[in-house]
N, C-alpha and C. Protein backbone atom coordinates (compact mmCIF):
# COMPACT_ATOMS: atom_id res chain seq x y z
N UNK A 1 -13.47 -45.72 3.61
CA UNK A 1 -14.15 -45.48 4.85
C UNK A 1 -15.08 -44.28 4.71
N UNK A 2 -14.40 -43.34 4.30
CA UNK A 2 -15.54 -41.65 4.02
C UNK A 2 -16.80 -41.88 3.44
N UNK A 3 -16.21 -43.13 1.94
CA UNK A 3 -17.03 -43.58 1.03
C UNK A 3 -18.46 -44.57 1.41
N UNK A 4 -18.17 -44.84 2.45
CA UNK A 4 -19.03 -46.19 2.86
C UNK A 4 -18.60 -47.97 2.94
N UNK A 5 -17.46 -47.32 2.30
CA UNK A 5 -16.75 -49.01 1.72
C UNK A 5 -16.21 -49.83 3.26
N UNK A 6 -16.05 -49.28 3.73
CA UNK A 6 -15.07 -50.21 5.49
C UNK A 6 -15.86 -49.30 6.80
N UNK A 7 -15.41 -49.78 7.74
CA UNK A 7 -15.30 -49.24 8.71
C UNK A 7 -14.35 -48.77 9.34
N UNK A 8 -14.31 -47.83 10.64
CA UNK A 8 -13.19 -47.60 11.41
C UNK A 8 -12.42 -48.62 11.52
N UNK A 9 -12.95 -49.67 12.39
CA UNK A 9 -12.57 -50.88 13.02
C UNK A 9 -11.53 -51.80 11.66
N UNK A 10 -12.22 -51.63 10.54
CA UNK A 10 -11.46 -52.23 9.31
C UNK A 10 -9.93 -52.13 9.26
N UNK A 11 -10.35 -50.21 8.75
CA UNK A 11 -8.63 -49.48 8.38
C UNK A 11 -7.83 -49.28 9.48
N UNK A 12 -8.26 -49.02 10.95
CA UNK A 12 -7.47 -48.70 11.87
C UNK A 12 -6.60 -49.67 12.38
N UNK A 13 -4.77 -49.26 12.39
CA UNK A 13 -4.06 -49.86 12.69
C UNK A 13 -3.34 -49.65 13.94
N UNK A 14 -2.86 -50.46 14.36
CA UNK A 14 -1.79 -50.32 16.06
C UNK A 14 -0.56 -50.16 15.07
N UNK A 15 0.30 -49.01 15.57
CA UNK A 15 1.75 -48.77 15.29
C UNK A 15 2.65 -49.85 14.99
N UNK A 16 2.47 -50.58 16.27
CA UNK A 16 3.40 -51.50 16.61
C UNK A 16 4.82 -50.98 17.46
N UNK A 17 5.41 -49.63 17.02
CA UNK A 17 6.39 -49.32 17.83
C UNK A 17 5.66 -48.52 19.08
N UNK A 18 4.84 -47.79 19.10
CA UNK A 18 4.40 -47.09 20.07
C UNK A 18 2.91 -47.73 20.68
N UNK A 19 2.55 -47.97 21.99
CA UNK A 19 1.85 -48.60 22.61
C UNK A 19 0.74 -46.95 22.58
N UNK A 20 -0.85 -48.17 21.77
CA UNK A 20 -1.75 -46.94 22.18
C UNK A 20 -1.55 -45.99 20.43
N UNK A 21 -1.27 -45.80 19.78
CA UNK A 21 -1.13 -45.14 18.70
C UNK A 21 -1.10 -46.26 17.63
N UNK A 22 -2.49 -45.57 17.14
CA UNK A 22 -3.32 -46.12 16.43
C UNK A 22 -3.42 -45.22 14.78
N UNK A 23 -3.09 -46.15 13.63
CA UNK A 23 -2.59 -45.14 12.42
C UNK A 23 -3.93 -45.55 11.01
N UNK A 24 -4.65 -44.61 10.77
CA UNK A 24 -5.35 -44.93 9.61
C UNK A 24 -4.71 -43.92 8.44
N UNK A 25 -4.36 -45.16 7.17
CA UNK A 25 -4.00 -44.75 6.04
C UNK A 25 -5.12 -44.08 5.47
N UNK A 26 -4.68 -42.88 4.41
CA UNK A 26 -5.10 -42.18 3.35
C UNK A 26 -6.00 -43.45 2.40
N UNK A 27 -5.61 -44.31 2.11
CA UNK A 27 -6.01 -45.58 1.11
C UNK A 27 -5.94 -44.89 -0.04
N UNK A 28 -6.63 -45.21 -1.39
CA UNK A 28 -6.55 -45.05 -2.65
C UNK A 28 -7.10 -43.45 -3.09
N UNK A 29 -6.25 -42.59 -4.19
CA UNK A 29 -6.57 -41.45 -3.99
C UNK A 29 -8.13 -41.32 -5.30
N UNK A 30 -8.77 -40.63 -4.24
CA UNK A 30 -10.16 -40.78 -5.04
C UNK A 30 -10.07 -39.34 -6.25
N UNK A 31 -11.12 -39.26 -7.42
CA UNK A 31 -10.96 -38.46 -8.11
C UNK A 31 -11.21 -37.26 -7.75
N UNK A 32 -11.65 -36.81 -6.32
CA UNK A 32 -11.62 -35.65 -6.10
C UNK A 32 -11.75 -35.12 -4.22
N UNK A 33 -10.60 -35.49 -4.12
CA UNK A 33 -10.09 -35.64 -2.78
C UNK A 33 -10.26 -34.54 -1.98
N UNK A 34 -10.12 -33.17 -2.48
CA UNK A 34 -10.70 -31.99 -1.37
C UNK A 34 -12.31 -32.20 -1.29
N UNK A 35 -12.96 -32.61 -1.72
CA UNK A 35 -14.50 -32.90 -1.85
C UNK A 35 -14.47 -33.53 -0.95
N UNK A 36 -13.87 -34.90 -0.58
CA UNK A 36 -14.28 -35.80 0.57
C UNK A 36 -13.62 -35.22 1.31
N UNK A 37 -12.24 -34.43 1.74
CA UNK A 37 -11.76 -34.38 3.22
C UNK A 37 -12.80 -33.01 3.77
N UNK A 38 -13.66 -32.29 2.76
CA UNK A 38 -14.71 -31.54 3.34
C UNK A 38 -15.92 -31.54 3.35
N UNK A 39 -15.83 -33.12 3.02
CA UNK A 39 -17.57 -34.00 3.19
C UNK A 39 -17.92 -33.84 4.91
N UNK A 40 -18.83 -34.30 4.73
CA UNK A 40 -20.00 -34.48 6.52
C UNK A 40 -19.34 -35.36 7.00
N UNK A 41 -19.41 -36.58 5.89
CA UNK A 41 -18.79 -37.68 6.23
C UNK A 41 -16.96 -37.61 7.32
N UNK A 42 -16.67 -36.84 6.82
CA UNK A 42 -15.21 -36.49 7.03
C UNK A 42 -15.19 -35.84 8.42
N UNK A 43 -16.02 -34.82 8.38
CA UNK A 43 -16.44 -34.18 10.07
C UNK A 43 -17.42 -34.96 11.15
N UNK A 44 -17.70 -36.21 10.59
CA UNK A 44 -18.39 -37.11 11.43
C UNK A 44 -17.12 -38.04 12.07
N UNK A 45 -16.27 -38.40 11.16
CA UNK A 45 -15.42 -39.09 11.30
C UNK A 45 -15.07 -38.69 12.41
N UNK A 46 -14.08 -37.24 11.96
CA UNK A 46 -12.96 -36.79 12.83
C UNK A 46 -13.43 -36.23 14.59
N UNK A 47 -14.79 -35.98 14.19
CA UNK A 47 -15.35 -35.36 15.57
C UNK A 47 -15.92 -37.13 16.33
N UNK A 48 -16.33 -38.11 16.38
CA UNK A 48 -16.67 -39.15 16.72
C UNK A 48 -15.03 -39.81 17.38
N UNK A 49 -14.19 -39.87 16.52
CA UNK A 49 -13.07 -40.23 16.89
C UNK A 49 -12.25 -39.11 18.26
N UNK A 50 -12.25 -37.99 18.43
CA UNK A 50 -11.90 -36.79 19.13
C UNK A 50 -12.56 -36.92 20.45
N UNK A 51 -13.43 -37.76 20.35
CA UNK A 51 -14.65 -38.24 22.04
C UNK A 51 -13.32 -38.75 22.69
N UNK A 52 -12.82 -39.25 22.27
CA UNK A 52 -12.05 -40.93 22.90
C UNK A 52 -10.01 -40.54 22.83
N UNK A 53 -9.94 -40.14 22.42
CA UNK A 53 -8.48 -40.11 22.00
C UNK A 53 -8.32 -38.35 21.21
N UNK A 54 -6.68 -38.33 21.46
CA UNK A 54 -6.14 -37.34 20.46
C UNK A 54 -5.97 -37.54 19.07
N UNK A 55 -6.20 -36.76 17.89
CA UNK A 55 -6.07 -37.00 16.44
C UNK A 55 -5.24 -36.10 16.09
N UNK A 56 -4.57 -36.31 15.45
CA UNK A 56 -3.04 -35.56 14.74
C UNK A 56 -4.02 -36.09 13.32
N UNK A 57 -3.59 -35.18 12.40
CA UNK A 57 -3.70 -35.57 11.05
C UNK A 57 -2.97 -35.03 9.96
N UNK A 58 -2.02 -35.91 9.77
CA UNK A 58 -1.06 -35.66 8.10
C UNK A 58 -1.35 -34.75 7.04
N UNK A 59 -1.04 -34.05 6.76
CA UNK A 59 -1.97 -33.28 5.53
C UNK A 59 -0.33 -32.91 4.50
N UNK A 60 -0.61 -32.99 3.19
CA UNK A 60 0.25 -32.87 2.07
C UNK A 60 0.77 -31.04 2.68
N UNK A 61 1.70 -30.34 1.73
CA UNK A 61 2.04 -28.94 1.96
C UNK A 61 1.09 -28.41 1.73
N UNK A 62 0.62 -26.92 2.11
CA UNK A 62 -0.35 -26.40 2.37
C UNK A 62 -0.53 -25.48 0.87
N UNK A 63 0.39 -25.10 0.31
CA UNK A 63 0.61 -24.00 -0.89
C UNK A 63 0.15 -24.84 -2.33
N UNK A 64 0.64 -26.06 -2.31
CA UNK A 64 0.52 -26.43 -3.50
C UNK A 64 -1.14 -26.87 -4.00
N UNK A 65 -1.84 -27.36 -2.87
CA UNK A 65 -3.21 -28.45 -2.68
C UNK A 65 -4.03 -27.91 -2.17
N UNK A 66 -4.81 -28.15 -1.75
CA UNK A 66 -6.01 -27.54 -0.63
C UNK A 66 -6.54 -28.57 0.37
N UNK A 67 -6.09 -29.59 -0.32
CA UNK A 67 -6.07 -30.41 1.64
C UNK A 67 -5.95 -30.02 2.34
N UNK A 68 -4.94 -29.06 3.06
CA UNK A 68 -4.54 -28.91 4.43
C UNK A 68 -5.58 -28.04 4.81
N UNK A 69 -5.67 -27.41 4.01
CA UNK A 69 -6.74 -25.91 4.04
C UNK A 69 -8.36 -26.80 4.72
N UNK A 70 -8.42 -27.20 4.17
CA UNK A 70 -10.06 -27.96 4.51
C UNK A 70 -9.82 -28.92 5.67
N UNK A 71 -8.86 -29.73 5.45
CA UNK A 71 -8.91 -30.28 7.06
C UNK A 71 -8.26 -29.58 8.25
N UNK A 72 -7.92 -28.61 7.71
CA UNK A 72 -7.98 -26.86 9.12
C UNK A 72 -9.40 -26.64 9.59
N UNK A 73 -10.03 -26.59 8.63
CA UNK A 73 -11.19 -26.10 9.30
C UNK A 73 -12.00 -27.46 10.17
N UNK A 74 -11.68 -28.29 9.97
CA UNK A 74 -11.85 -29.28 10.45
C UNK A 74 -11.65 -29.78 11.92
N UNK A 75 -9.92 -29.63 11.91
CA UNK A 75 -9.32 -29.57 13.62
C UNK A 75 -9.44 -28.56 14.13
N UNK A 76 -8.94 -28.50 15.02
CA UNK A 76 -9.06 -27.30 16.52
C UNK A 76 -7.95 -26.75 16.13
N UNK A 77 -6.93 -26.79 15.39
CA UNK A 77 -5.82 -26.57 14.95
C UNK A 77 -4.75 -26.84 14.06
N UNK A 78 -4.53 -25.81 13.52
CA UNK A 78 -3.27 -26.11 12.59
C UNK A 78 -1.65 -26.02 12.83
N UNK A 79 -0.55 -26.91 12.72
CA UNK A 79 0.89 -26.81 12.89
C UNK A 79 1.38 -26.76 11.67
N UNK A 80 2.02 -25.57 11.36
CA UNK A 80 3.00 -25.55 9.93
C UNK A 80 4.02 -25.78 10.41
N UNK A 81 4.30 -26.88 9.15
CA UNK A 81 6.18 -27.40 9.47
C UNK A 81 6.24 -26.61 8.25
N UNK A 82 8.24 -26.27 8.79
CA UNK A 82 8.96 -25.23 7.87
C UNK A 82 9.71 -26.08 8.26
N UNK A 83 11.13 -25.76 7.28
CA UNK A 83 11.98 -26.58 6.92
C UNK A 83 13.64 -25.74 6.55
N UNK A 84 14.02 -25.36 7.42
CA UNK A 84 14.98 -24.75 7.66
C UNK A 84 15.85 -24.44 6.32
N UNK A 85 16.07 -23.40 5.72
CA UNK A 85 17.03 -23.40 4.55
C UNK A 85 16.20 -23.42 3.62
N UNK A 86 15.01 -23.89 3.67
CA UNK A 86 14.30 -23.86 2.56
C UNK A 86 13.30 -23.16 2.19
N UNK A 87 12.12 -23.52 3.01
CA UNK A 87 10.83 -22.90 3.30
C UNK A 87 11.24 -21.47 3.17
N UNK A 88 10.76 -20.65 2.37
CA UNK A 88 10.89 -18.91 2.50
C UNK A 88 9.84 -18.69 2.97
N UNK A 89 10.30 -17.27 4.03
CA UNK A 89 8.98 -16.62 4.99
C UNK A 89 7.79 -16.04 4.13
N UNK A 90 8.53 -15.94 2.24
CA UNK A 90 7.11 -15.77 1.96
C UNK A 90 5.80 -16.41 1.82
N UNK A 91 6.65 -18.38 1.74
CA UNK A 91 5.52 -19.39 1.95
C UNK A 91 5.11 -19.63 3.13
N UNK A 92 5.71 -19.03 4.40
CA UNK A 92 4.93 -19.41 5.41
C UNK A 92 3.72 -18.22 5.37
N UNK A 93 3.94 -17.01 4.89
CA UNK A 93 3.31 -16.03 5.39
C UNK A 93 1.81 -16.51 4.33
N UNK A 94 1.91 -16.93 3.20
CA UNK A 94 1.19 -17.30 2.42
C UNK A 94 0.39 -18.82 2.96
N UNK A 95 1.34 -19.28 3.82
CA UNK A 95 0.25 -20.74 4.23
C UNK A 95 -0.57 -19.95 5.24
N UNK A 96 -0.08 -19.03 6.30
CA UNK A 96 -0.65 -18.62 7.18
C UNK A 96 -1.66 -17.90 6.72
N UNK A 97 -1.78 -16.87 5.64
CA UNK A 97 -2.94 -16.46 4.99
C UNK A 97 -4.04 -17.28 4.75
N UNK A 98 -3.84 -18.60 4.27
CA UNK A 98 -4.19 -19.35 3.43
C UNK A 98 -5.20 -19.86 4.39
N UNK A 99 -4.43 -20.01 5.54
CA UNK A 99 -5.58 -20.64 6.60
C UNK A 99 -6.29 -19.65 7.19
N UNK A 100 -5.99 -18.79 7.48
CA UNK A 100 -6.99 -17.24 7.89
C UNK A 100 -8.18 -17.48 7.02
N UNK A 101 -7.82 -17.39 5.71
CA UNK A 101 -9.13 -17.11 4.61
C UNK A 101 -10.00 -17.98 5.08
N UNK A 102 -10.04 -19.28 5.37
CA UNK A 102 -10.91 -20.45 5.82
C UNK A 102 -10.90 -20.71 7.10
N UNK A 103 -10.34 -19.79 7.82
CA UNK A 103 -10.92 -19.44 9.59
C UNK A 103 -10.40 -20.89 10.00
N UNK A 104 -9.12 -21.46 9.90
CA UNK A 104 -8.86 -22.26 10.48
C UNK A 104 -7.89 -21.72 11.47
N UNK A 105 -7.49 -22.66 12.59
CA UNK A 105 -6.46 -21.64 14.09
C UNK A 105 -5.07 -22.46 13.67
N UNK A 106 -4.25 -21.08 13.56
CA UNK A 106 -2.68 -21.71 13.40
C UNK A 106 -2.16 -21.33 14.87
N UNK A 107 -2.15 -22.73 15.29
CA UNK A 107 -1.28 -23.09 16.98
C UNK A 107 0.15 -22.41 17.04
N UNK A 108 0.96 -22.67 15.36
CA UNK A 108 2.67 -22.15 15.84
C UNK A 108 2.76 -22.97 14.38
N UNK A 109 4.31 -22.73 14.27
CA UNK A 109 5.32 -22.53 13.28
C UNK A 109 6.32 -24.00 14.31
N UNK A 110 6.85 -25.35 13.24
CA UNK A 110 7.52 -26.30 13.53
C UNK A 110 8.96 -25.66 12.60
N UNK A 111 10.40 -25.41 13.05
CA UNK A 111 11.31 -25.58 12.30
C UNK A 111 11.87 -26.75 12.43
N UNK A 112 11.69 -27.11 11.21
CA UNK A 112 12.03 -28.62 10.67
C UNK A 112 13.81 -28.65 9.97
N UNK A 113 14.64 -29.59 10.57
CA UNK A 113 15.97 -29.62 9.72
C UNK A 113 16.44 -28.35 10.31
N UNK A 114 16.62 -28.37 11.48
CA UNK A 114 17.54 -27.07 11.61
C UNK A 114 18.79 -27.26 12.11
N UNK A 115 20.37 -26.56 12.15
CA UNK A 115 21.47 -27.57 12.32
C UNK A 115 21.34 -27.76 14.13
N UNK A 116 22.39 -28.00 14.41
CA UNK A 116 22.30 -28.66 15.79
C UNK A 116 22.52 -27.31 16.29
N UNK A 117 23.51 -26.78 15.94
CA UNK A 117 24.14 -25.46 16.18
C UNK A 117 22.88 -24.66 16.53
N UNK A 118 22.10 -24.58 16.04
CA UNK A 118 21.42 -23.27 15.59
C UNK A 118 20.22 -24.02 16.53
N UNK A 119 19.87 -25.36 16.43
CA UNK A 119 18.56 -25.94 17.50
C UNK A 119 18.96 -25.72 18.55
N UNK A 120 20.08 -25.54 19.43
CA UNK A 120 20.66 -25.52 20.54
C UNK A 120 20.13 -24.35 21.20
N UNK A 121 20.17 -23.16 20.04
CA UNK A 121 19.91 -22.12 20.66
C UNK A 121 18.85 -21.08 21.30
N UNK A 122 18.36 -22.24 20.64
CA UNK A 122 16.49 -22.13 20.65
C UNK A 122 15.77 -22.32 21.90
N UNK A 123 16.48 -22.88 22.79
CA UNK A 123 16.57 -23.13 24.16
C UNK A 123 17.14 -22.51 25.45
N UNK A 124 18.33 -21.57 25.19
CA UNK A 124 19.43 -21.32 25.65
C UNK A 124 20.44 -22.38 26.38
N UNK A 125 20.58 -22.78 25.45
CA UNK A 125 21.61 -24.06 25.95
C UNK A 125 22.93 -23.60 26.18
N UNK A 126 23.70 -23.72 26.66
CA UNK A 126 24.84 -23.65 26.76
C UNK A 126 25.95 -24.69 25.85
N UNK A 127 27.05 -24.32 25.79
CA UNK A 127 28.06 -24.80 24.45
C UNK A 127 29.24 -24.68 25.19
N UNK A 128 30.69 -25.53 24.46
CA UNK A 128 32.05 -24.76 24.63
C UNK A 128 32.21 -23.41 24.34
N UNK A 129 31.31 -23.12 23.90
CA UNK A 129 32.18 -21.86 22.72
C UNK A 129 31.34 -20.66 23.68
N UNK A 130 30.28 -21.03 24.92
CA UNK A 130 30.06 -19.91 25.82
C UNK A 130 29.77 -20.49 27.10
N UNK A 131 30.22 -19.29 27.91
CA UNK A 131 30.26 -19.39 29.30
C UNK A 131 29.21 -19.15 29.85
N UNK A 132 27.53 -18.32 29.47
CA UNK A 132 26.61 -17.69 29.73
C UNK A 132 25.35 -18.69 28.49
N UNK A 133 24.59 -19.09 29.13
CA UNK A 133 23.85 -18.85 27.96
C UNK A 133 23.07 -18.47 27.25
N UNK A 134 22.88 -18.51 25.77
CA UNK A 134 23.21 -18.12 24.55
C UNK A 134 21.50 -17.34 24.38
N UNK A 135 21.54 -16.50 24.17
CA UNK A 135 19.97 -15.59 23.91
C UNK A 135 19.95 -15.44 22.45
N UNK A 136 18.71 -16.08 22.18
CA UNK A 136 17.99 -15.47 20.77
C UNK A 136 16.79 -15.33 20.64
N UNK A 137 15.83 -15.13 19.55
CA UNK A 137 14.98 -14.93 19.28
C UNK A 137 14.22 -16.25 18.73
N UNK A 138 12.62 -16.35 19.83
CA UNK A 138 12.05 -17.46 19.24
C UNK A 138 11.72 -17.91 17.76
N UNK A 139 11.79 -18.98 17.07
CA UNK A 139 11.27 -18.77 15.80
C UNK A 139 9.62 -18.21 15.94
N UNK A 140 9.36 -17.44 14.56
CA UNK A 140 8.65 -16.43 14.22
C UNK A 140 7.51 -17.41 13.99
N UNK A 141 6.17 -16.98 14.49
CA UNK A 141 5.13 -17.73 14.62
C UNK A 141 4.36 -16.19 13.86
N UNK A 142 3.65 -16.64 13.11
CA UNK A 142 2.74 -15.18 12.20
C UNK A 142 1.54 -15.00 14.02
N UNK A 143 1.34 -13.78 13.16
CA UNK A 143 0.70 -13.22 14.65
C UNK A 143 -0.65 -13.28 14.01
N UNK A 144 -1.32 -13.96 12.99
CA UNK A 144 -2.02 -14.41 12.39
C UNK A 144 -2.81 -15.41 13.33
N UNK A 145 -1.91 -16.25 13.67
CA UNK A 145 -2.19 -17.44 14.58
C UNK A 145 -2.78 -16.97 15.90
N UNK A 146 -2.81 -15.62 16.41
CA UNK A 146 -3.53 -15.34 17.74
C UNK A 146 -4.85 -14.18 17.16
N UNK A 147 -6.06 -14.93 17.70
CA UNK A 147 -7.05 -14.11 16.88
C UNK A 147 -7.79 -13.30 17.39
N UNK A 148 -7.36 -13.01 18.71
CA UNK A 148 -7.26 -10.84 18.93
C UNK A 148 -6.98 -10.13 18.67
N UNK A 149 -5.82 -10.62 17.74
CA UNK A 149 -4.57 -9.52 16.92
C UNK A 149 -5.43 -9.38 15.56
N UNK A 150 -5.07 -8.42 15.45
CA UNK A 150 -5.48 -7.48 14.04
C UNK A 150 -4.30 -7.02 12.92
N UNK A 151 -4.59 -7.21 11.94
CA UNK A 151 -3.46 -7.61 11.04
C UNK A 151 -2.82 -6.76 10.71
N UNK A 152 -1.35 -6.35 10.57
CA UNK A 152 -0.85 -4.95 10.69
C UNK A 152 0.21 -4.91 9.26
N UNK A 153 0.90 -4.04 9.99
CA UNK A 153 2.62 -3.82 8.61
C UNK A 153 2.99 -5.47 8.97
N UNK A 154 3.84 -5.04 7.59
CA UNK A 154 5.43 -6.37 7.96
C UNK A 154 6.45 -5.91 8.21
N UNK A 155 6.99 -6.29 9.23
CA UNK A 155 8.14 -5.91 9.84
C UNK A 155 9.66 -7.07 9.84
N UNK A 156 10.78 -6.72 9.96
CA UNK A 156 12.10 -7.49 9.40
C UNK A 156 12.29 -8.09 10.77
N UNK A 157 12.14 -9.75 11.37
CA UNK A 157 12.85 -9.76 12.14
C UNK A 157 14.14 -11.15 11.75
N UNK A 158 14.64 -11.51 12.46
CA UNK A 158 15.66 -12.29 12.39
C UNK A 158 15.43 -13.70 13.07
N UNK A 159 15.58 -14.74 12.60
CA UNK A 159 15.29 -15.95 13.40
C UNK A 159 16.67 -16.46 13.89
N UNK A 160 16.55 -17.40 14.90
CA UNK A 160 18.21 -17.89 15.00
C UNK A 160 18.75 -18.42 13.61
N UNK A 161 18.12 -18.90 12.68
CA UNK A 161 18.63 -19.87 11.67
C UNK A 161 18.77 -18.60 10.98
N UNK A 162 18.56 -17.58 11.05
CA UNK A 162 18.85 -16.31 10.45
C UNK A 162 18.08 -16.19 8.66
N UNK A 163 17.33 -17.37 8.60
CA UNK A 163 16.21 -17.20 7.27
C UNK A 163 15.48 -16.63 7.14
N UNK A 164 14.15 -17.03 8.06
CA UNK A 164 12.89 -16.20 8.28
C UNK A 164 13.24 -14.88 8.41
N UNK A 165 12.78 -14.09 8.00
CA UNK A 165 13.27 -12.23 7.66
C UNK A 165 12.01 -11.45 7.68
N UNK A 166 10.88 -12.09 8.06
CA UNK A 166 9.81 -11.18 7.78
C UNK A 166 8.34 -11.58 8.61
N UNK A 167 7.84 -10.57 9.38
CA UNK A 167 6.51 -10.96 10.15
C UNK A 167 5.50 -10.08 10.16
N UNK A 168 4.37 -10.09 9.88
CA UNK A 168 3.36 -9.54 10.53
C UNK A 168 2.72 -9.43 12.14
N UNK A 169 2.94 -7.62 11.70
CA UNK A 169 2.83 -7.19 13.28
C UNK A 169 1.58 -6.46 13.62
């Protein structure tokens, strides 16, 4: 489609489980794939389609590739999923850089896989195990992501999942 080969109308698919959500595949990986997702072609696409409907768009991890990086600058916004137990705050702090450098907007921080225990609390939900409920601290969104703020120390804070250990303040 980027290429000239199809049209919208071609690749675009209906879900089938969800009414109204509409899914176009990646298709075949071309020999040099950050080139096209930061072709004209690519910002004609995505801005023509954005008239009419909302666009979410998939992008591989942000550290390893530079996809995500180029189709940041692309959307109105970026969502990093983290992944509870795994993801270290030094790769988020490094994706969040990553998109600064190329002036793309990070919306927030997704914790992905987090136990039930610990998602519960993220809310103040209440449990057996309390009578009041339960206060913690939101997960840590880099202050990167709000762009009045000016970039400061790093400071230690604590997430409920008790991983994330580190933010810029």
């Amino acid at each position: 489609m980027l290429t000239g080969e199809a049209d919208v109308e071609d690749v675009m698919q209906e879900s089938g489980q969800v009414p109204g959500l509409h899914i176009i595949g990646a298709g075949n990986l071309p020999p040099t794939p950050s080139e096209l997702l930061g072709s004209r072609a690519m910002r004609v696409l995505v801005t023509g389609l954005a008239e009419h409907q909302l666009i979410i768009i998939d992008a591989p991890p942000l550290l390893p590739v530079t996809d995500a990086a180029i189709l940041g600058t692309i959307a109105d916004g970026v969502i990093l999923v983290a992944s509870a137990g795994k993801t270290l705050d030094t790769h988020i702090q490094g994706a969040a850089d990553q998109l600064e450098e190329v002036n793309a907007r990070l919306l927030g921080v997704v914790l992905n896989r987090a136990a039930k225990r610990e998602a519960s609390a993220y809310y103040g939900a209440r449990t057996k195990y309390h009578d009041k409920p339960t206060t913690s601290t939101a997960p840590v969104v880099p202050d990167s992501a709000k762009p009045e703020n000016s970039r400061g120390e790093i400071r230690s804070v604590t997430s409920p999942d008790g991983r994330l250990g580190r933010r810029r303040v």
